[in-house]
C-alpha atoms as a PDB file:
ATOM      1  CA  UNK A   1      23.470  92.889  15.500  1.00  0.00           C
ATOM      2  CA  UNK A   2      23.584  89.491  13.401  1.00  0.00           C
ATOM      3  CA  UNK A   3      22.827  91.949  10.515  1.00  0.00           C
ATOM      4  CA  UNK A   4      25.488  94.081  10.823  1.00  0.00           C
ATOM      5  CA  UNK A   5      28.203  91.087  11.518  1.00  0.00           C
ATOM      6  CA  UNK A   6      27.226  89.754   8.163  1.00  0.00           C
ATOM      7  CA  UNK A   7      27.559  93.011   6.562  1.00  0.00           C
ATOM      8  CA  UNK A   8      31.306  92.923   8.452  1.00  0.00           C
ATOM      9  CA  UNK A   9      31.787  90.266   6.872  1.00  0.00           C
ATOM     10  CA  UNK A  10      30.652  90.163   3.046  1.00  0.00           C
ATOM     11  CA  UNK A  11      32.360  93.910   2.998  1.00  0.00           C
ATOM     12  CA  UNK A  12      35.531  92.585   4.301  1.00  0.00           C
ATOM     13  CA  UNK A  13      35.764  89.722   1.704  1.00  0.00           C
ATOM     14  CA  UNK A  14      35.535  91.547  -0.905  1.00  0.00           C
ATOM     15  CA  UNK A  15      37.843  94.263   0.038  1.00  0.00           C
ATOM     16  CA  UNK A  16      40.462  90.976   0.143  1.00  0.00           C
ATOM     17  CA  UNK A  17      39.267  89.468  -3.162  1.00  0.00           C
ATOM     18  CA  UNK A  18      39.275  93.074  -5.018  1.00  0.00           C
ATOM     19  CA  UNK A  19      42.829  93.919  -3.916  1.00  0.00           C
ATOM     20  CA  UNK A  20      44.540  90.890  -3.795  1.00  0.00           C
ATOM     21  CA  UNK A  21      43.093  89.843  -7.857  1.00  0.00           C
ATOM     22  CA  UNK A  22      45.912  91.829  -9.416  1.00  0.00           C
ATOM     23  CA  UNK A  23      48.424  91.031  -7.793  1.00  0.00           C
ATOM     24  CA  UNK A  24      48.391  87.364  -7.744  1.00  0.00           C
ATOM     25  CA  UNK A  25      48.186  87.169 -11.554  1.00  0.00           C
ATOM     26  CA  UNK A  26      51.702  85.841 -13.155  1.00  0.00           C
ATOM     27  CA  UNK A  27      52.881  84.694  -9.518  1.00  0.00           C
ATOM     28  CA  UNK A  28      55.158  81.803  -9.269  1.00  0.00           C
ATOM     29  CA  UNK A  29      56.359  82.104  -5.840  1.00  0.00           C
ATOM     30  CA  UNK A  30      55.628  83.794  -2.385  1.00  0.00           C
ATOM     31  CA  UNK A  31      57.536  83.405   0.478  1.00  0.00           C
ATOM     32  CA  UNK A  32      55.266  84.953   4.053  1.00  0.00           C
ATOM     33  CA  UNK A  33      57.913  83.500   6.158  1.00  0.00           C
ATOM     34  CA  UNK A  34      55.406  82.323   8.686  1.00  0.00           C
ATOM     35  CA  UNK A  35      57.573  80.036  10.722  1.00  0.00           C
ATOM     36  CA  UNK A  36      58.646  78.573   7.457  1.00  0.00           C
ATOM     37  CA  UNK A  37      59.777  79.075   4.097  1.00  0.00           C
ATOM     38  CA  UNK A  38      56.780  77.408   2.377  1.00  0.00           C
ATOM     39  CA  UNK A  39      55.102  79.124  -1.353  1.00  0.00           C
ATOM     40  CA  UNK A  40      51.388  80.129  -0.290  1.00  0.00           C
ATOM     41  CA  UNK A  41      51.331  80.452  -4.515  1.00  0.00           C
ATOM     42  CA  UNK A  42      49.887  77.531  -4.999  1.00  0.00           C
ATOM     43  CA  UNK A  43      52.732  76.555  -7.133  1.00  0.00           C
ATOM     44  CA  UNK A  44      54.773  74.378  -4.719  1.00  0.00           C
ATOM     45  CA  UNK A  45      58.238  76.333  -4.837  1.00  0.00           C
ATOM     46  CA  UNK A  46      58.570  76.079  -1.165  1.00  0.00           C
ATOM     47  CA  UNK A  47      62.172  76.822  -0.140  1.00  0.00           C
ATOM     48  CA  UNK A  48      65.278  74.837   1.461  1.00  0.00           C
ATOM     49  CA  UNK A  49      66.508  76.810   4.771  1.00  0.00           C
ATOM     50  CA  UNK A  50      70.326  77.030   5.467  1.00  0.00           C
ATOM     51  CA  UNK A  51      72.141  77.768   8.637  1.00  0.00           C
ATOM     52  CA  UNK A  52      68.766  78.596  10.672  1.00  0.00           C
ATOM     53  CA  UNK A  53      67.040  80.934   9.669  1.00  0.00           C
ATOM     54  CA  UNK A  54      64.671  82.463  12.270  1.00  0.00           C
ATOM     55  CA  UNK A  55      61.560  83.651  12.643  1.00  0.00           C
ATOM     56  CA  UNK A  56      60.170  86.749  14.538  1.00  0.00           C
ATOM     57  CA  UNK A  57      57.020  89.610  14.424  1.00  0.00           C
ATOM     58  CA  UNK A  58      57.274  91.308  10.489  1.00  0.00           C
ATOM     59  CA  UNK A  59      55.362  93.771   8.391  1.00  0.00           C
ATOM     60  CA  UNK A  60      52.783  91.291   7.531  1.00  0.00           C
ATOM     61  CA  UNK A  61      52.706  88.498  10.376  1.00  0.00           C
ATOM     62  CA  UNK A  62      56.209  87.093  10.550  1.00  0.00           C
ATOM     63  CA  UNK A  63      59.296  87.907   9.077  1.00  0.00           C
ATOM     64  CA  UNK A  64      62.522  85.989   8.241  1.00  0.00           C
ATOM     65  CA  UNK A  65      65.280  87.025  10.534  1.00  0.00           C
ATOM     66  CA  UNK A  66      68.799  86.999   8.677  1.00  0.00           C
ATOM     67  CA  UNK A  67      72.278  87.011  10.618  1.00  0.00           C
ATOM     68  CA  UNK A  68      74.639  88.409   7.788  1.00  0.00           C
ATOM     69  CA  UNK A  69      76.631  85.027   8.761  1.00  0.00           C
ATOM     70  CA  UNK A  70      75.378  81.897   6.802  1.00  0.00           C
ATOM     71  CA  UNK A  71      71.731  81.777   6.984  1.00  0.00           C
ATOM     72  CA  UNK A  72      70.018  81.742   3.154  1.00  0.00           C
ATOM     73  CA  UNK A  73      66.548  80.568   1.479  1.00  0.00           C
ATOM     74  CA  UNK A  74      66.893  78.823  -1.250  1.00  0.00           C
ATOM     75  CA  UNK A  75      64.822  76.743  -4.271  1.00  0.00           C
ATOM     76  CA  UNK A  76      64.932  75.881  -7.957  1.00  0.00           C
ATOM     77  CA  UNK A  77      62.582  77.766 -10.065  1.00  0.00           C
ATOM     78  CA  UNK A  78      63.332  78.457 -13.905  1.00  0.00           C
ATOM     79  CA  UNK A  79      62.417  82.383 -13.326  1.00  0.00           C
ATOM     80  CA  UNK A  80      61.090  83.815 -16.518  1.00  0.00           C
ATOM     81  CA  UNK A  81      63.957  85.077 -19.137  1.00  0.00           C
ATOM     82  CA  UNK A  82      61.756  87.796 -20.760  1.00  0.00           C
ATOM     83  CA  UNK A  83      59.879  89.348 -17.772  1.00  0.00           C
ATOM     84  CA  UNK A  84      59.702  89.188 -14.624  1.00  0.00           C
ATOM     85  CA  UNK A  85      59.667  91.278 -10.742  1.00  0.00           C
ATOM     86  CA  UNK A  86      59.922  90.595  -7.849  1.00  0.00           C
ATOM     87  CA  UNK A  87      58.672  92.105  -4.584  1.00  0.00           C
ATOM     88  CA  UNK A  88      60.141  91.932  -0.895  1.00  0.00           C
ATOM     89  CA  UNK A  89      59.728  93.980   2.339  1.00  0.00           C
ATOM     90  CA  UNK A  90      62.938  94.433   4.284  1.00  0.00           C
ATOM     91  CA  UNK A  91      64.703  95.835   7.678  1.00  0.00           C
ATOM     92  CA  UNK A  92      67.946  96.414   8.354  1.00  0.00           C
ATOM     93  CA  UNK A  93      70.592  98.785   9.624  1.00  0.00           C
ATOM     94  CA  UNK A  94      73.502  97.414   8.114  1.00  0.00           C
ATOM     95  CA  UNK A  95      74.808  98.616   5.190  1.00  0.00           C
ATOM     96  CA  UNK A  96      75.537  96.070   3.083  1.00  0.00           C
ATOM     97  CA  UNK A  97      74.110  93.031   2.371  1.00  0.00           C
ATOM     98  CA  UNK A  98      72.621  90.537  -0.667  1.00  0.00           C
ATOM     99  CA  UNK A  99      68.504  90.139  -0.316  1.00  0.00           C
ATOM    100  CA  UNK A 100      68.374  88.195  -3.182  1.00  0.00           C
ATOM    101  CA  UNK A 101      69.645  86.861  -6.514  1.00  0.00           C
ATOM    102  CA  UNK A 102      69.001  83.948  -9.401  1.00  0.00           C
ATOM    103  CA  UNK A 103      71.403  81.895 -10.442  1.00  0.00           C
ATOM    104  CA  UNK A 104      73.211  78.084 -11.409  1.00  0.00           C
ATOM    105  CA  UNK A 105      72.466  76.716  -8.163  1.00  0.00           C
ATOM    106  CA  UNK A 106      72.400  77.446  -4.136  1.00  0.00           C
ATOM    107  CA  UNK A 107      74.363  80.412  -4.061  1.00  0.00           C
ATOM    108  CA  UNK A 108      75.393  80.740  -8.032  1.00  0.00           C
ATOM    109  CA  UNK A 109      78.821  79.913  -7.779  1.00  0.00           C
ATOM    110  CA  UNK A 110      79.293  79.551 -10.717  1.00  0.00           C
ATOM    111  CA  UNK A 111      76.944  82.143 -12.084  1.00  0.00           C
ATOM    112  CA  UNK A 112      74.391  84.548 -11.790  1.00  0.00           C
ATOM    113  CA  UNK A 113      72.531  87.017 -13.375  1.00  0.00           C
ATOM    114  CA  UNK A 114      69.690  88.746 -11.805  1.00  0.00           C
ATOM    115  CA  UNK A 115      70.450  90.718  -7.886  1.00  0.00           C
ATOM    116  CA  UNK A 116      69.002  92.846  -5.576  1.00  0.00           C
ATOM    117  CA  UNK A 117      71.002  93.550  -2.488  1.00  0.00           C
ATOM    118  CA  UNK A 118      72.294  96.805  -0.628  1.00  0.00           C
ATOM    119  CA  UNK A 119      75.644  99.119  -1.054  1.00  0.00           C
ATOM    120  CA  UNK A 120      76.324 101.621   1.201  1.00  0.00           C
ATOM    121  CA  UNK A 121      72.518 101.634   2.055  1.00  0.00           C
ATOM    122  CA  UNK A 122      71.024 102.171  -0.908  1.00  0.00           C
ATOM    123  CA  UNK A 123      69.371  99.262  -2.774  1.00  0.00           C
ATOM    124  CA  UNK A 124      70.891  98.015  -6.208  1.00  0.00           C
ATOM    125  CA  UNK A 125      69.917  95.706  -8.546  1.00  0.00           C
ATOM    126  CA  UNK A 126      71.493  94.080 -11.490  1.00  0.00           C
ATOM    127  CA  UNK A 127      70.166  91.993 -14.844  1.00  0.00           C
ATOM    128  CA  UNK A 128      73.063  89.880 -16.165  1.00  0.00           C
ATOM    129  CA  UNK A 129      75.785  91.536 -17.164  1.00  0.00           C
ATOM    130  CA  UNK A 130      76.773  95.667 -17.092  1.00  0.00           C
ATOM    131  CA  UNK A 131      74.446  98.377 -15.687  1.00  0.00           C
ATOM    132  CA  UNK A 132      74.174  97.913 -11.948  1.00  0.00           C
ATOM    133  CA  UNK A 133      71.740 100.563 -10.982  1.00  0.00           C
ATOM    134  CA  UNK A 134      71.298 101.899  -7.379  1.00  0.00           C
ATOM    135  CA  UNK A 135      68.897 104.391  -5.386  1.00  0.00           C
ATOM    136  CA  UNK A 136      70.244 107.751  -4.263  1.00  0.00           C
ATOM    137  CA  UNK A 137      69.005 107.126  -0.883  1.00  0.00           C
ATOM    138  CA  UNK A 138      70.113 104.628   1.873  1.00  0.00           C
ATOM    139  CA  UNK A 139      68.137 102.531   3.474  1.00  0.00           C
ATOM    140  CA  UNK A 140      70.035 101.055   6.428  1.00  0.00           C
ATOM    141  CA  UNK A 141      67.511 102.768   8.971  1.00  0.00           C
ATOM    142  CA  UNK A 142      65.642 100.407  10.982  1.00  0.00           C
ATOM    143  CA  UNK A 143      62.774 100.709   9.471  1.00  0.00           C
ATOM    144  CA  UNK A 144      60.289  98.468   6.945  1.00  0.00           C
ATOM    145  CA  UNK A 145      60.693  99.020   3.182  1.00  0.00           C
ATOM    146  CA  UNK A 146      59.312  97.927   0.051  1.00  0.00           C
ATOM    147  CA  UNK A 147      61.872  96.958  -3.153  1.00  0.00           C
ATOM    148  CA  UNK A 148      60.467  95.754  -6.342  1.00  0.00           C
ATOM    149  CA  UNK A 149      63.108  95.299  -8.947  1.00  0.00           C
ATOM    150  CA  UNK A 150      61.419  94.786 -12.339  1.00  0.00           C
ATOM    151  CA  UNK A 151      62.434  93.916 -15.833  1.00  0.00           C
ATOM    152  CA  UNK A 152      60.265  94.346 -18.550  1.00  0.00           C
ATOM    153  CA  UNK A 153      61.911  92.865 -21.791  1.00  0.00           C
ATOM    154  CA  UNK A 154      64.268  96.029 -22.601  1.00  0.00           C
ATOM    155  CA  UNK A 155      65.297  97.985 -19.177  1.00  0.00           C
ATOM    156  CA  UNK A 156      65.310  97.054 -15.122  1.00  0.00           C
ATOM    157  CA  UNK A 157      63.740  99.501 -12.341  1.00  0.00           C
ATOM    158  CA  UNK A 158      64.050  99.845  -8.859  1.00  0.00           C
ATOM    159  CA  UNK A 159      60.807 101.123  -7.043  1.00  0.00           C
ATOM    160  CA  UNK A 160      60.957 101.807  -3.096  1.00  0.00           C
ATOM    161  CA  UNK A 161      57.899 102.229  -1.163  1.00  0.00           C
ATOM    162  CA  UNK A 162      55.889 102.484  -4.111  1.00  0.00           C
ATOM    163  CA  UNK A 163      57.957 105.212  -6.028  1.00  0.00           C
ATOM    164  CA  UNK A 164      60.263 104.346  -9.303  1.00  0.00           C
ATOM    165  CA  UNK A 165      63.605 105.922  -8.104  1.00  0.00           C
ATOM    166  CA  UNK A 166      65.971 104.607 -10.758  1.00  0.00           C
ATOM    167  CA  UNK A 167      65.983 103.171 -14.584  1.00  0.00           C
ATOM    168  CA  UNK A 168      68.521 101.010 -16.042  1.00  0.00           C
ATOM    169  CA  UNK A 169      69.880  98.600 -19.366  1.00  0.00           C
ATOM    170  CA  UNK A 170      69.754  94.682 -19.200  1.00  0.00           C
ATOM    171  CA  UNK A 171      73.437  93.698 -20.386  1.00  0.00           C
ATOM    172  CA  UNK A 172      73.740  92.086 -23.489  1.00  0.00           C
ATOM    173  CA  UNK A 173      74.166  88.731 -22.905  1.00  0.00           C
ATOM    174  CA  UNK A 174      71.129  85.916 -22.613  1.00  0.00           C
ATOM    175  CA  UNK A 175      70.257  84.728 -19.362  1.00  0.00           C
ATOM    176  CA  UNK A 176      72.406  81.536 -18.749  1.00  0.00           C
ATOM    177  CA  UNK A 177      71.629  81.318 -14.862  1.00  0.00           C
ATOM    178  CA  UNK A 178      68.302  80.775 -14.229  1.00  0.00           C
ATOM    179  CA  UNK A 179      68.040  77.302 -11.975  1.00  0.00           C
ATOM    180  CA  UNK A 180      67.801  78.458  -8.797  1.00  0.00           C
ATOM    181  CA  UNK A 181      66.807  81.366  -6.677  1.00  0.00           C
ATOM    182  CA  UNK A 182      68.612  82.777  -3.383  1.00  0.00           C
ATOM    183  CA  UNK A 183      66.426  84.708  -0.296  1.00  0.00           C
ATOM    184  CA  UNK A 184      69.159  86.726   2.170  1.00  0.00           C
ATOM    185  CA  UNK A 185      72.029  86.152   0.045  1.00  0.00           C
ATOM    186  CA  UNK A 186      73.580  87.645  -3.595  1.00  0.00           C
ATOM    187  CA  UNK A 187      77.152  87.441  -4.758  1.00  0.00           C
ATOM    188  CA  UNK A 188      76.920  91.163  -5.761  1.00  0.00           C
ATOM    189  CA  UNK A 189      76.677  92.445  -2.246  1.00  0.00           C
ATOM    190  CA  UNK A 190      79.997  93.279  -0.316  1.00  0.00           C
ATOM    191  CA  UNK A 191      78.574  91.592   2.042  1.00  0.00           C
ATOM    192  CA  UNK A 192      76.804  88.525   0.457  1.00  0.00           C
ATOM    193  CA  UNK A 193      74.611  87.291   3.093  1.00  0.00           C
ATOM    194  CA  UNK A 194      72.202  89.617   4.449  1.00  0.00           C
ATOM    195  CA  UNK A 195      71.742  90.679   7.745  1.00  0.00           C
ATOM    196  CA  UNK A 196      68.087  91.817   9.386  1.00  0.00           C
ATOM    197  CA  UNK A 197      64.642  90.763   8.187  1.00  0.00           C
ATOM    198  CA  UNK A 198      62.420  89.860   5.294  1.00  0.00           C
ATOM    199  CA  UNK A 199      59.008  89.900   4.442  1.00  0.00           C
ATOM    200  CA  UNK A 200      56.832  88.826   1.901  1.00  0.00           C
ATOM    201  CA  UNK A 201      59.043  88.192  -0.899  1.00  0.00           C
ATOM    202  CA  UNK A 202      56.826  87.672  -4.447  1.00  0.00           C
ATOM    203  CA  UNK A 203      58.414  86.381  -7.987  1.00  0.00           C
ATOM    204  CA  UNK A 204      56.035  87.099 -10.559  1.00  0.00           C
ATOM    205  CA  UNK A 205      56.525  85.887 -14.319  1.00  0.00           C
ATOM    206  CA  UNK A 206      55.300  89.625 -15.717  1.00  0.00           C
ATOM    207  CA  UNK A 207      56.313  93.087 -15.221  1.00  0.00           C
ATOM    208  CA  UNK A 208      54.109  94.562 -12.819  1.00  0.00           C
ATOM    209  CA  UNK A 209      52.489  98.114 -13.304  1.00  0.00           C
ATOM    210  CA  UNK A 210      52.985 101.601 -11.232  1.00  0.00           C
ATOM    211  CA  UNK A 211      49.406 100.853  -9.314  1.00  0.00           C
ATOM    212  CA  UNK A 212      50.364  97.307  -8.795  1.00  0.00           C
ATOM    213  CA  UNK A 213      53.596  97.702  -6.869  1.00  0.00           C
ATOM    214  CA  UNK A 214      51.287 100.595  -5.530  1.00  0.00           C
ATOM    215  CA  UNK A 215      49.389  98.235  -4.006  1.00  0.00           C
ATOM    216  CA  UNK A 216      51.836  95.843  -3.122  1.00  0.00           C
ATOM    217  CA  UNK A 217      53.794  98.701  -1.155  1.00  0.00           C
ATOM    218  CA  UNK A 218      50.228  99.392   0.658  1.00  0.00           C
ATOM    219  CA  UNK A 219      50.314  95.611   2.151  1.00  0.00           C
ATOM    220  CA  UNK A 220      52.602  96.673   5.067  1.00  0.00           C
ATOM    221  CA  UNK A 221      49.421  99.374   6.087  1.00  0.00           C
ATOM    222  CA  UNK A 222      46.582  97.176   5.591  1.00  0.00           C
ATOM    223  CA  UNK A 223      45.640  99.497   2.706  1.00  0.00           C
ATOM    224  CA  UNK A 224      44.217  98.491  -1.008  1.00  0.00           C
ATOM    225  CA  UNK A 225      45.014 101.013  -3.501  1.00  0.00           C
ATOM    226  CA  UNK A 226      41.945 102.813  -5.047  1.00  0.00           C
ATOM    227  CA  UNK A 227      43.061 102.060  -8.412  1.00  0.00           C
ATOM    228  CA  UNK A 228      42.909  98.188  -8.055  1.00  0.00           C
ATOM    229  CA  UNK A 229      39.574  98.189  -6.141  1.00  0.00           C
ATOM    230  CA  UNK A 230      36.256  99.552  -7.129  1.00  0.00           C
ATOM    231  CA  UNK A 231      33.992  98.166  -3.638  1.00  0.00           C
ATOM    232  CA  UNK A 232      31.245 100.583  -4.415  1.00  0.00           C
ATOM    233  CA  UNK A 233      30.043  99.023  -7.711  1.00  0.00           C
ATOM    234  CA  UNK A 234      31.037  95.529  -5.965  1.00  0.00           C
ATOM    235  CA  UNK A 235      28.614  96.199  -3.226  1.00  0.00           C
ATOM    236  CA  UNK A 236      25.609  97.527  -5.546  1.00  0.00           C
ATOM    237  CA  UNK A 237      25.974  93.764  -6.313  1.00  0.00           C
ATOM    238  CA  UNK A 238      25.021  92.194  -3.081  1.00  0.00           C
ATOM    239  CA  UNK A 239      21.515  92.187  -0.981  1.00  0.00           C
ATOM    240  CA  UNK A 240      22.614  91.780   2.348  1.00  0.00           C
ATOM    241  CA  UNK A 241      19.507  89.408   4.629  1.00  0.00           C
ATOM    242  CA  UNK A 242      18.229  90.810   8.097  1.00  0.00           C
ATOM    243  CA  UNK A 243      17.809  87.868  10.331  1.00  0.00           C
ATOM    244  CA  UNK A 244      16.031  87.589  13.540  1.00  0.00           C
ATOM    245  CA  UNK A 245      17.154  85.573  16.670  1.00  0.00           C
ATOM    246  CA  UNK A 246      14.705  84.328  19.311  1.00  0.00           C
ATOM    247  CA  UNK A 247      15.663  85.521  22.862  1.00  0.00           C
END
């Protein structure tokens, strides 16, 4: 019995260290929203809360629970001007709302440049000026969802639930914006603050790869994609130890 609890255990250790080695390279911030707004990172860039933001059962332990009124996340961090995604599980059935955005301070008054936020439904993002790009389908359905919005030097993408569902330009201007980060709000939404909940929300300084936001997406199942995680060869690596207990 001891045996097989310590086979339990090595296995499920390395299934977490395999799948979660990718996807923690280039991270600067993440935001669980486990009663808090804290960065499990490591990098510090835990966030200020604004009219009281909740807390209540998410994809991945708890979520942040947004009123569309006045509630917002937000931090300074100098997000990367070449490259850079970000990830964020969501919920909602309104239509409109801003999920996030970077810009000159709290809410980027007086300017901002990089958005992700819903219209209509469907999720849209936009880098600087230009080329807002959108999904074809809505979103506004009750039910948990995956964005990562990713720039990669040259164009932005939208991938839902895994899947790249639409391709656009960066405008031509230089970032000018980049102080501060917003979580729940953007001033490109119609409606700017967002209202439902949000989940494990990731800023990486890279752009990530197809079987990374893969993977990411496979978080709110409890599943590692293949492509990330070899355990086979991992195990060849390990002798597990019978033991015997008296009695």
């Amino acid at each position: 019995m001891i045996k097989t609890v310590l086979k339990v255990s090595v296995v499920a250790s390395l299934i977490l260290s395999a799948g979660n080695a990718g996807i923690s390279d280039g991270l600067v911030a993440h935001y669980e929203f486990e009663g808090n707004a804290n960065d499990s990172s490591g990098n510090g860039n835990n966030g200020t809360e604004y009219g009281g933001v909740g807390y209540v059962d998410g994809v991945i332990g708890k979520a942040g629970s947004f009123d569309g009124m006045d509630n917002y996340i937000s931090r300074n961090i100098d997000v990367s001007e070449t490259k850079y995604s970000v990830s964020v599980f969501f919920k909602t059935t309104s239509l409109d709302g801003g999920l996030f955005q970077v810009g000159d301070g709290e809410l980027g008054v007086n300017g901002h440049d990089r958005h992700i936020y819903l219209s209509s439904g469907k999720v849209c993002t936009r880098v600087w000026s230009d080329e807002t790009i959108c999904t074809g389908t809505k979103y506004d359905d009750n039910s948990w969802h995956n964005i990562v919005h990713k720039y990669d030097g040259t164009k932005q993408y939208i991938y839902v639930d895994g899947s790249l569902l639409a391709t656009g330009s960066k405008g031509s201007s230089d970032f000018d914006w980049q102080t501060h980060i917003s979580i729940g709000f953007s001033q490109d939404a119609y409606n700017k603050y967002f209202n439902g909940l949000i989940d494990d929300l990731r800023i990486y300084n890279r752009a990530l790869s197809d079987s990374e936001i893969k993977e990411l997406y496979n978080l709110k199942n409890g599943t590692i994609s293949s492509d990330n995680c070899n355990l086979s060869s991992k195990l060849d690596k390990y002798d597990f130890i019978d033991m015997v207990v008296d009695g």
